[in-house]
PDB file of N, CA and C in Angstrom:
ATOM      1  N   UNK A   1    -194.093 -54.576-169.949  1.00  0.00           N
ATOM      2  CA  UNK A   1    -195.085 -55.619-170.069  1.00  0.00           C
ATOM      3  C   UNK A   1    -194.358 -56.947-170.237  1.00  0.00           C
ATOM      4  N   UNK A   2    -194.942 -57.844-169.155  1.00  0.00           N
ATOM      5  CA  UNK A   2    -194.169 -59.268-169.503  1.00  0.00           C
ATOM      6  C   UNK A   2    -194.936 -60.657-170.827  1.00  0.00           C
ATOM      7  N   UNK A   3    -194.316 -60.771-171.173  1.00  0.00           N
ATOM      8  CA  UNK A   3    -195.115 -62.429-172.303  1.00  0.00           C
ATOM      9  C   UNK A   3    -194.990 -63.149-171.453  1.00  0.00           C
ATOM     10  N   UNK A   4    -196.224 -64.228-171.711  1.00  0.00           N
ATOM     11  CA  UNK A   4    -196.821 -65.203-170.506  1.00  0.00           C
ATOM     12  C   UNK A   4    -196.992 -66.464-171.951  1.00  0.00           C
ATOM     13  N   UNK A   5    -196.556 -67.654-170.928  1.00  0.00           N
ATOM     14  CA  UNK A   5    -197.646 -68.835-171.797  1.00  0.00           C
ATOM     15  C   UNK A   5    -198.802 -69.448-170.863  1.00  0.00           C
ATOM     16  N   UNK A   6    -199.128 -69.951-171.570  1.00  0.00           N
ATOM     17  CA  UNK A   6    -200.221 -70.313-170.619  1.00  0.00           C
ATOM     18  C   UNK A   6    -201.020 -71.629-171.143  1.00  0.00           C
ATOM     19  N   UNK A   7    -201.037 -72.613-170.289  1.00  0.00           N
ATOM     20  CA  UNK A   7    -201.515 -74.337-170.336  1.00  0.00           C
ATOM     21  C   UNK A   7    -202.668 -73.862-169.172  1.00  0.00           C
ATOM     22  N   UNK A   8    -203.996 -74.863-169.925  1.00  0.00           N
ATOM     23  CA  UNK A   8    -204.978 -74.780-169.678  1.00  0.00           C
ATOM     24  C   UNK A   8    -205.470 -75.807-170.020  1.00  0.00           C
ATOM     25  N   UNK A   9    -205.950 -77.071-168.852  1.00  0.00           N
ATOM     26  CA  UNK A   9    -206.513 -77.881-169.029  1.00  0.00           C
ATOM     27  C   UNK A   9    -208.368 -78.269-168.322  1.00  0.00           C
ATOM     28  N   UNK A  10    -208.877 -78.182-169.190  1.00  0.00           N
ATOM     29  CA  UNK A  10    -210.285 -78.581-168.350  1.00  0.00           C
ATOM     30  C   UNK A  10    -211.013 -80.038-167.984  1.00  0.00           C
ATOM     31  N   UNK A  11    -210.967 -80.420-167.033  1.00  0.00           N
ATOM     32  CA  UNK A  11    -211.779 -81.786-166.689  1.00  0.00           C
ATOM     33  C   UNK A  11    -212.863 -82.031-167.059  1.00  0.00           C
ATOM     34  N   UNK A  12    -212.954 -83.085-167.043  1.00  0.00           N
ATOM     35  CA  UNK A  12    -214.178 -83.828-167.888  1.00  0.00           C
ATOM     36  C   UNK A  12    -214.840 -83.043-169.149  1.00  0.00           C
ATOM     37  N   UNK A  13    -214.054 -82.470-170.164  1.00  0.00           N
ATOM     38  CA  UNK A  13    -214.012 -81.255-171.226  1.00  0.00           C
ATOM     39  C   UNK A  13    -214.961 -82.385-172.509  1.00  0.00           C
ATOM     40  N   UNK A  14    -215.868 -81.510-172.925  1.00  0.00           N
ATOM     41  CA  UNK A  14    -215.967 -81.219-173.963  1.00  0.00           C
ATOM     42  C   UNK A  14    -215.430 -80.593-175.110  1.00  0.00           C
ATOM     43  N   UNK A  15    -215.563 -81.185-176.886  1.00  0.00           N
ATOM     44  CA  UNK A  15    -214.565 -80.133-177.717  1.00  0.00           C
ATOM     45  C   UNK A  15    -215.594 -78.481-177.577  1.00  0.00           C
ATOM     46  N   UNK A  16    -216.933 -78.312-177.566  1.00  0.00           N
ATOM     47  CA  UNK A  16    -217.322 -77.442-177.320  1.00  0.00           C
ATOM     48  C   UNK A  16    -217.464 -76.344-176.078  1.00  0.00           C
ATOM     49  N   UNK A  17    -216.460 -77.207-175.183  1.00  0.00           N
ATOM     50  CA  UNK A  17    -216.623 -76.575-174.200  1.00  0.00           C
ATOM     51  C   UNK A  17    -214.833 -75.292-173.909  1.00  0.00           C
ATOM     52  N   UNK A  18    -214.085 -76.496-174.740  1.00  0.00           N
ATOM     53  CA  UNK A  18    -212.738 -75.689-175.264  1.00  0.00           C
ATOM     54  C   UNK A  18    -213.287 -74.503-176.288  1.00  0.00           C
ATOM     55  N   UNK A  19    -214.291 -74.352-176.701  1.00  0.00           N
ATOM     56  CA  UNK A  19    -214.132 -73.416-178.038  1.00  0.00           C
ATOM     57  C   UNK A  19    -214.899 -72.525-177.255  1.00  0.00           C
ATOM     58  N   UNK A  20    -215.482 -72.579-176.076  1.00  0.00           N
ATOM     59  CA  UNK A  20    -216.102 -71.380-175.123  1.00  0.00           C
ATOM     60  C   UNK A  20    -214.358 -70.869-174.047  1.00  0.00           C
ATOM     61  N   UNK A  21    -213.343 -71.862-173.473  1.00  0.00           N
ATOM     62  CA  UNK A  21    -212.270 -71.321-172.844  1.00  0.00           C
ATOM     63  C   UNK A  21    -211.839 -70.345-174.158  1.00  0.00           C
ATOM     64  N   UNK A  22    -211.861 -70.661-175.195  1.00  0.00           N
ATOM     65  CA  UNK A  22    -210.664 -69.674-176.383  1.00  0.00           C
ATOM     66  C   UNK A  22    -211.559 -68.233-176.343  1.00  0.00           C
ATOM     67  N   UNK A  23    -212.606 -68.425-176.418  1.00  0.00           N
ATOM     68  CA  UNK A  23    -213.591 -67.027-176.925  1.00  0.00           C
ATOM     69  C   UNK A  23    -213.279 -66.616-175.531  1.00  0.00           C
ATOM     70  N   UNK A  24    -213.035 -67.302-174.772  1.00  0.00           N
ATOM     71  CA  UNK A  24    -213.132 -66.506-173.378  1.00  0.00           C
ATOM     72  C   UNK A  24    -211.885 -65.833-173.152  1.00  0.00           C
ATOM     73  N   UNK A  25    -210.978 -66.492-173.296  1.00  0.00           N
ATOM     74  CA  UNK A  25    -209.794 -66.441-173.365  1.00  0.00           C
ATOM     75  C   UNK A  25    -209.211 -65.223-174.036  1.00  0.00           C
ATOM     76  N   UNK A  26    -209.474 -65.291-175.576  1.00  0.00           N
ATOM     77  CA  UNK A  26    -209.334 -64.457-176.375  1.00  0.00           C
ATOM     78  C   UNK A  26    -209.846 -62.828-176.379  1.00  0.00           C
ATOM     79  N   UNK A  27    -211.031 -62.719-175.774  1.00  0.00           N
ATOM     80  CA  UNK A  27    -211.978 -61.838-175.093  1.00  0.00           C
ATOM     81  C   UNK A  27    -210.753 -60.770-174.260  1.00  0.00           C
ATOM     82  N   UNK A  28    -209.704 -61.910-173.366  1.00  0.00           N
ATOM     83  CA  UNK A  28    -208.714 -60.815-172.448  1.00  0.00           C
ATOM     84  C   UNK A  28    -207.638 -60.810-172.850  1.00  0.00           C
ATOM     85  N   UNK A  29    -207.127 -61.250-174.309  1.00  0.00           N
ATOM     86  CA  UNK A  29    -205.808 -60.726-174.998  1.00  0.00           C
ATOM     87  C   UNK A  29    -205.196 -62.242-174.862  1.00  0.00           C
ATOM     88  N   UNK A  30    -205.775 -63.083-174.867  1.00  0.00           N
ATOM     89  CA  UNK A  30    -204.531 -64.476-174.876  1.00  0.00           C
ATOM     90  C   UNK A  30    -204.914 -64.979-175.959  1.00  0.00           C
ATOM     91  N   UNK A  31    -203.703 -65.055-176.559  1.00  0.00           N
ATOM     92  CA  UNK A  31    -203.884 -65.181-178.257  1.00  0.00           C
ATOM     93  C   UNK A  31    -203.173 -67.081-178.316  1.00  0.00           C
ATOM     94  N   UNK A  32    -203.863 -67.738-179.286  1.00  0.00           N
ATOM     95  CA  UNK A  32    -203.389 -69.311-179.590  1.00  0.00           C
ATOM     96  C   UNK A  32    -202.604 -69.221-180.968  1.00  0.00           C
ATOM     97  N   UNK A  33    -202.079 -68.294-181.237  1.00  0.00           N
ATOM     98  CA  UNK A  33    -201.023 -68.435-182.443  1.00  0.00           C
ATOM     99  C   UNK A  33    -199.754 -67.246-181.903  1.00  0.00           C
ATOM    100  N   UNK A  34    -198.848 -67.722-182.513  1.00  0.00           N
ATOM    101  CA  UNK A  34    -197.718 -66.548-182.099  1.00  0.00           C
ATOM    102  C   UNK A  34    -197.355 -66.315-184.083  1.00  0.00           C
ATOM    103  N   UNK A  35    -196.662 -65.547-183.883  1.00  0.00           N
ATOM    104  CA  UNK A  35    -196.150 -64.723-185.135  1.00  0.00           C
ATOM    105  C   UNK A  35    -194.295 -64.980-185.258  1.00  0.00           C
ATOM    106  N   UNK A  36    -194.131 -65.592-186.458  1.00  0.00           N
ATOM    107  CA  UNK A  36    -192.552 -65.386-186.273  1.00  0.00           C
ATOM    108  C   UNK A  36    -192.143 -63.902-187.061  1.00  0.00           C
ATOM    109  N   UNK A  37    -190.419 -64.184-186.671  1.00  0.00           N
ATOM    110  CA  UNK A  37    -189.865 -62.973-187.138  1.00  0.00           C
ATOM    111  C   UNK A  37    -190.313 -62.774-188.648  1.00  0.00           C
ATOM    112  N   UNK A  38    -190.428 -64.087-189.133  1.00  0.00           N
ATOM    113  CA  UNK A  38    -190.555 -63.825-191.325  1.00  0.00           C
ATOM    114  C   UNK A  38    -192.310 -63.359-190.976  1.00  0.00           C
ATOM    115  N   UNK A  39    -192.893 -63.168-190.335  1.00  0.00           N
ATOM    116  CA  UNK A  39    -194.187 -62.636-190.361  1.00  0.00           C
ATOM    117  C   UNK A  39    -195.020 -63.814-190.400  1.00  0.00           C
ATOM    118  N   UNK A  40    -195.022 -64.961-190.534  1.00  0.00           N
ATOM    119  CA  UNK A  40    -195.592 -65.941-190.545  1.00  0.00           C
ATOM    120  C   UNK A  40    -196.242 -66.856-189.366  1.00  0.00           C
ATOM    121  N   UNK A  41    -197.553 -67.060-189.305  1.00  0.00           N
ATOM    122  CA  UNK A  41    -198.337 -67.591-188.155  1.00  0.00           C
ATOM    123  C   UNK A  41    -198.108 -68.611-187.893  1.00  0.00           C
ATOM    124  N   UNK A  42    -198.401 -68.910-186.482  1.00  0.00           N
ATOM    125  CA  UNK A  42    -198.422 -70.543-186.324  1.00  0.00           C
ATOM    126  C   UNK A  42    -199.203 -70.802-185.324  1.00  0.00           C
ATOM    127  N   UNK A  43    -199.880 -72.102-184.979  1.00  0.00           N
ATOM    128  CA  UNK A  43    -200.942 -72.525-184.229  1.00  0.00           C
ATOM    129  C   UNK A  43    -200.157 -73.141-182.820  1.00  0.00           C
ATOM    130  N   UNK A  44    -200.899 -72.874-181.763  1.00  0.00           N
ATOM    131  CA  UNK A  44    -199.752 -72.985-180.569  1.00  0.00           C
ATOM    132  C   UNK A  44    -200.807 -74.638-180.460  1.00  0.00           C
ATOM    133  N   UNK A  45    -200.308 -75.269-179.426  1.00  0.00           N
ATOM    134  CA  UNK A  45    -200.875 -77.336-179.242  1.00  0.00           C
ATOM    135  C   UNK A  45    -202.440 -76.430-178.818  1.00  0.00           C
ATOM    136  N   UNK A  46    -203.201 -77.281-178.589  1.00  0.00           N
ATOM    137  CA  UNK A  46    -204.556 -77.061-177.683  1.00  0.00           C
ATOM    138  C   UNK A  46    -204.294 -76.776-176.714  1.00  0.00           C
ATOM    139  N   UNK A  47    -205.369 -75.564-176.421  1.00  0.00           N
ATOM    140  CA  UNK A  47    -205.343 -75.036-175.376  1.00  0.00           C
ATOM    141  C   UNK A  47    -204.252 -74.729-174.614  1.00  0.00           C
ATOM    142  N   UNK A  48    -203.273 -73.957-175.870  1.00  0.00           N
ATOM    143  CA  UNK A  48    -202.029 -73.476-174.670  1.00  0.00           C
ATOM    144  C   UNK A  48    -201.904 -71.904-175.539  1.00  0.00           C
ATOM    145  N   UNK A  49    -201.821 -70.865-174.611  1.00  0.00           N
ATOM    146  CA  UNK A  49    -202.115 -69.202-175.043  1.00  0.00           C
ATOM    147  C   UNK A  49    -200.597 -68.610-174.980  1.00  0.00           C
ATOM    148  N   UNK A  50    -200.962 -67.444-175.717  1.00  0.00           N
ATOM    149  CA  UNK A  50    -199.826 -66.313-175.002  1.00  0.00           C
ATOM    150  C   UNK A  50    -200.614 -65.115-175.241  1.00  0.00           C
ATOM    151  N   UNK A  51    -199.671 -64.399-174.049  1.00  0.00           N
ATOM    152  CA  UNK A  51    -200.163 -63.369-173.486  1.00  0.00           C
ATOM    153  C   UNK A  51    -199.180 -61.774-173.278  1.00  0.00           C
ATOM    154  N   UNK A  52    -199.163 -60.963-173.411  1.00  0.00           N
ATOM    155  CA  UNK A  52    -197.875 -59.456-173.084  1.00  0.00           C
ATOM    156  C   UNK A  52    -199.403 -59.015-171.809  1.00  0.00           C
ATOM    157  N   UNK A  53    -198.961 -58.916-170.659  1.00  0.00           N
ATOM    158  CA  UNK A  53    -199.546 -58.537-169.581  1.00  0.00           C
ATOM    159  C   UNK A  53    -199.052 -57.486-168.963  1.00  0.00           C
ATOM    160  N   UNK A  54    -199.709 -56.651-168.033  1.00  0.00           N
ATOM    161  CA  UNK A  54    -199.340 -55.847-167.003  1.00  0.00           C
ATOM    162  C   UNK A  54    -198.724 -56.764-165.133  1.00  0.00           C
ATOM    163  N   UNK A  55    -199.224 -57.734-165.588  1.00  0.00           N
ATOM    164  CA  UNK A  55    -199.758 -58.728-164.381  1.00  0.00           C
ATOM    165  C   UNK A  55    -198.674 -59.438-164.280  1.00  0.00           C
ATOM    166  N   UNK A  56    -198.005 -59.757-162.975  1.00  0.00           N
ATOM    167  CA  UNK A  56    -197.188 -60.650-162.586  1.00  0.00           C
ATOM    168  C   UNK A  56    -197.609 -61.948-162.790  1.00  0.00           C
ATOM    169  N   UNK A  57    -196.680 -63.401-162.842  1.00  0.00           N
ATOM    170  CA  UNK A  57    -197.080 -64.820-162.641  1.00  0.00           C
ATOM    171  C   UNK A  57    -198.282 -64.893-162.000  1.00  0.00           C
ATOM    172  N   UNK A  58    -198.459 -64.368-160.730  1.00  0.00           N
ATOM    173  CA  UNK A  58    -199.063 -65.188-159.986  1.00  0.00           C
ATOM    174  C   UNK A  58    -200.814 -64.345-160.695  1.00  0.00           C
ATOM    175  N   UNK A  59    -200.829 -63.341-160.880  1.00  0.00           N
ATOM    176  CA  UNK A  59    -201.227 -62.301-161.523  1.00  0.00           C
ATOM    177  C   UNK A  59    -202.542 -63.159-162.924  1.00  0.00           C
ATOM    178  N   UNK A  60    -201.217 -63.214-163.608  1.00  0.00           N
ATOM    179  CA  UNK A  60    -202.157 -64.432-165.063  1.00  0.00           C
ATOM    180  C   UNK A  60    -202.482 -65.053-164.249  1.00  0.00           C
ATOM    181  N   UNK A  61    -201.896 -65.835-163.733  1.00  0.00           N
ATOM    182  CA  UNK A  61    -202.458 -67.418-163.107  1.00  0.00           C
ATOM    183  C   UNK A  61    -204.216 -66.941-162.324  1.00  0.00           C
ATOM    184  N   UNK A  62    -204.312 -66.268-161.368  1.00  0.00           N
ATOM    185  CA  UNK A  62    -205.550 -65.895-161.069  1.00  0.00           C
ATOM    186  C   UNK A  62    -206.198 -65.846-162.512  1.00  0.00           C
ATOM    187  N   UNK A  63    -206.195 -64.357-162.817  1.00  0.00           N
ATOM    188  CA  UNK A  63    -206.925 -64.172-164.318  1.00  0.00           C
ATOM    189  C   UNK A  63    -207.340 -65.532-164.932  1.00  0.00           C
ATOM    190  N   UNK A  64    -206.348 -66.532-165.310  1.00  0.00           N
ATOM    191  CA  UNK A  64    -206.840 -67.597-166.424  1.00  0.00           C
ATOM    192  C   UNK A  64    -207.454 -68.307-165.618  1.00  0.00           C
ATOM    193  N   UNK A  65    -207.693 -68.432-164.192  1.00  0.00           N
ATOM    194  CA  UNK A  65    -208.362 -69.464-163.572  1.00  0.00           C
ATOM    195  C   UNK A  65    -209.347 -69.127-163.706  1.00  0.00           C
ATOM    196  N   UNK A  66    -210.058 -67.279-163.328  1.00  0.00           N
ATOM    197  CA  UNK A  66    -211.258 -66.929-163.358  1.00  0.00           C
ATOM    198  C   UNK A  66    -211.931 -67.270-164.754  1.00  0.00           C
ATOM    199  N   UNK A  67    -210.986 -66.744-165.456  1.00  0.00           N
ATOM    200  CA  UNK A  67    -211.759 -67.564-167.086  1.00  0.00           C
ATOM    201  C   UNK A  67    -212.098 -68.780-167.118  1.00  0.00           C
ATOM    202  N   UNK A  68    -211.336 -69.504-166.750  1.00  0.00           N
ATOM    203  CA  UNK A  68    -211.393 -70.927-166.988  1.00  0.00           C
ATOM    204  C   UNK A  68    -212.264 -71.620-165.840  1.00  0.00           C
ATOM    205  N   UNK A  69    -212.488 -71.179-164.710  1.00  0.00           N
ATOM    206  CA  UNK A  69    -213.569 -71.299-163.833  1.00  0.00           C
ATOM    207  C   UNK A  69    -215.093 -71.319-164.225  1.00  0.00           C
ATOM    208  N   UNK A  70    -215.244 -70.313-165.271  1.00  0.00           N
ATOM    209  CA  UNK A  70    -216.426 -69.881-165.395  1.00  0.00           C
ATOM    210  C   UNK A  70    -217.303 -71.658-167.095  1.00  0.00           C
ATOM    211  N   UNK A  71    -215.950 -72.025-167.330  1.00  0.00           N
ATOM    212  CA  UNK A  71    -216.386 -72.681-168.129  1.00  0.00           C
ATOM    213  C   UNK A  71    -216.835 -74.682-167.249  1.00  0.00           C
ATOM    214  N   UNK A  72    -215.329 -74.791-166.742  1.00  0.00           N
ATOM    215  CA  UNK A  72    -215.048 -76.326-166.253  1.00  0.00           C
ATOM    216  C   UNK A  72    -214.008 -76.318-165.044  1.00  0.00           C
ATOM    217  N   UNK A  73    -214.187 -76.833-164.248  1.00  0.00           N
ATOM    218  CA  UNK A  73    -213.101 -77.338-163.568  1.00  0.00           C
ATOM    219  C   UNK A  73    -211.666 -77.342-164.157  1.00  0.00           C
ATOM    220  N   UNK A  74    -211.201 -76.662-163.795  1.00  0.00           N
ATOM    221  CA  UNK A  74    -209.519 -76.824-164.492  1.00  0.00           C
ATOM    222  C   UNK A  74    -208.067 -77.250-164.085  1.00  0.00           C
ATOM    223  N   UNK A  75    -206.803 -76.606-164.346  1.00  0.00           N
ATOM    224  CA  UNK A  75    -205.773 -76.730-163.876  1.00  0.00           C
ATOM    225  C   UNK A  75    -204.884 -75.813-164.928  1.00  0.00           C
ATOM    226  N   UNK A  76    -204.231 -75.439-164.362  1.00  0.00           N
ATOM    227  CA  UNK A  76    -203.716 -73.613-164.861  1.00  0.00           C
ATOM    228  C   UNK A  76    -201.835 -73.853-164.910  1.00  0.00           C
ATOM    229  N   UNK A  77    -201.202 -73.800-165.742  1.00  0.00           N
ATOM    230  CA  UNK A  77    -199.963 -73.566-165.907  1.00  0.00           C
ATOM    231  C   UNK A  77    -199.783 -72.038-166.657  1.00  0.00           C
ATOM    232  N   UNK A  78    -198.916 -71.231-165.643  1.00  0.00           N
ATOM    233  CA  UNK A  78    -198.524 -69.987-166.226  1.00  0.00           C
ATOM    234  C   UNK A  78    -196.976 -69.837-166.085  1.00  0.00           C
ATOM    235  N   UNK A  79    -196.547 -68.960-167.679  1.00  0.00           N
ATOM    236  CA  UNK A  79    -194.930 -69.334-167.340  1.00  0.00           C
ATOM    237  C   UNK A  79    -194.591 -68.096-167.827  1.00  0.00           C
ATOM    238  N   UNK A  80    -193.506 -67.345-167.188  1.00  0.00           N
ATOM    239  CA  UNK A  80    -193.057 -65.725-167.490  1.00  0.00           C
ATOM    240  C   UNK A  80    -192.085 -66.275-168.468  1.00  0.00           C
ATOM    241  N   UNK A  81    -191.919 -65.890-169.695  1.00  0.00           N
ATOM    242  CA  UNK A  81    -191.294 -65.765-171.396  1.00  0.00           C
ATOM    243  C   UNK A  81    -190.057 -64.774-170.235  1.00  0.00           C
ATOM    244  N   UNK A  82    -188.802 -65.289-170.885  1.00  0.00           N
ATOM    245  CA  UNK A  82    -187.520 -64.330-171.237  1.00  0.00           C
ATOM    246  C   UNK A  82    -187.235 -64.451-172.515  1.00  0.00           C
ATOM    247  N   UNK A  83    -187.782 -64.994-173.494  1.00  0.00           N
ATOM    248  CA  UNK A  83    -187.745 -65.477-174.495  1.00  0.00           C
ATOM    249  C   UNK A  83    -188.324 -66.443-174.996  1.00  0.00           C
ATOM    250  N   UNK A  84    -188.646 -66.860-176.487  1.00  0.00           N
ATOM    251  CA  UNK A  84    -189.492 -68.073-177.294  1.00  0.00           C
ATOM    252  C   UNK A  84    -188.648 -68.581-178.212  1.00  0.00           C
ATOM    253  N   UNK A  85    -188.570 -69.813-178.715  1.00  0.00           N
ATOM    254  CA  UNK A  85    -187.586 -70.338-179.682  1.00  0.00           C
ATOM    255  C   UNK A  85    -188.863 -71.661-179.611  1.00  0.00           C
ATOM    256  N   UNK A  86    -189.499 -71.673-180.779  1.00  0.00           N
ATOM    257  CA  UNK A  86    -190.207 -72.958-181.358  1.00  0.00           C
ATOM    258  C   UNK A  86    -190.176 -73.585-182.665  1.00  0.00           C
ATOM    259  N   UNK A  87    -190.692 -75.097-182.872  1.00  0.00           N
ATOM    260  CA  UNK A  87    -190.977 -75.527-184.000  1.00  0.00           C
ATOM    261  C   UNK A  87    -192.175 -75.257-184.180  1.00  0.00           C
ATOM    262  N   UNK A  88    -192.865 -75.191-185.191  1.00  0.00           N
ATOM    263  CA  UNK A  88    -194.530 -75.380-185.524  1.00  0.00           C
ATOM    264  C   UNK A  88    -194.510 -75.561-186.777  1.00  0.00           C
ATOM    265  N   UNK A  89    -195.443 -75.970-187.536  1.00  0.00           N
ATOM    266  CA  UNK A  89    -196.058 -76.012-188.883  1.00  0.00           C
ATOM    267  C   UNK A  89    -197.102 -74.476-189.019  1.00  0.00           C
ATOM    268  N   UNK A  90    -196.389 -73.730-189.923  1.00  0.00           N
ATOM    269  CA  UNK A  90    -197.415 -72.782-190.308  1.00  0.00           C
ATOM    270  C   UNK A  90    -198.870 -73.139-190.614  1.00  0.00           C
ATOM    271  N   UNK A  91    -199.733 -71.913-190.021  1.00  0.00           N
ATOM    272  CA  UNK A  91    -201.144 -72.290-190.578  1.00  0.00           C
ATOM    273  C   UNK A  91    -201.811 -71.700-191.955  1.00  0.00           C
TER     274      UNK A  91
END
């Protein structure tokens, strides 16, 4: 299984219309927090996911469009993880 990130932007967006992409989102396993090694959560920017898939690049990229189709007009960045190394502020 590969880890995916995933940028998701919707046009002419509403904040309520982002909190229908996450439920939607979330619904097919794309999670907006990652977990570090000390066990501790963190909040990924708006509207950017991760994902452990069966599905190649091009694979997510369909998938999050159909999600993200169903809410707004969008634009879809999907990126295959060989690895993660971030800053964040715990939540």
């Amino acid at each position: 299984m590969a880890e995916y990130t995933v940028r998701v932007e919707l046009i002419d967006a509403q904040a309520s219309d982002y909190e229908l992409l996450h439920q939607k989102m979330q619904a097919k396993g794309y999670l907006r927090e990652i977990t570090g090694d000390n066990g501790e959560r963190y909040q990924l920017p708006p509207a950017e996911y991760v994902a452990r898939k069966e599905l190649d690049v091009t694979g997510v990229r369909d998938e999050v469009r159909t999600i993200a189709n169903t809410v707004k007009n969008n634009r879809v960045l999907v990126t295959k993880s060989d690895g993660q190394a971030w800053y964040l502020d715990s939540i």
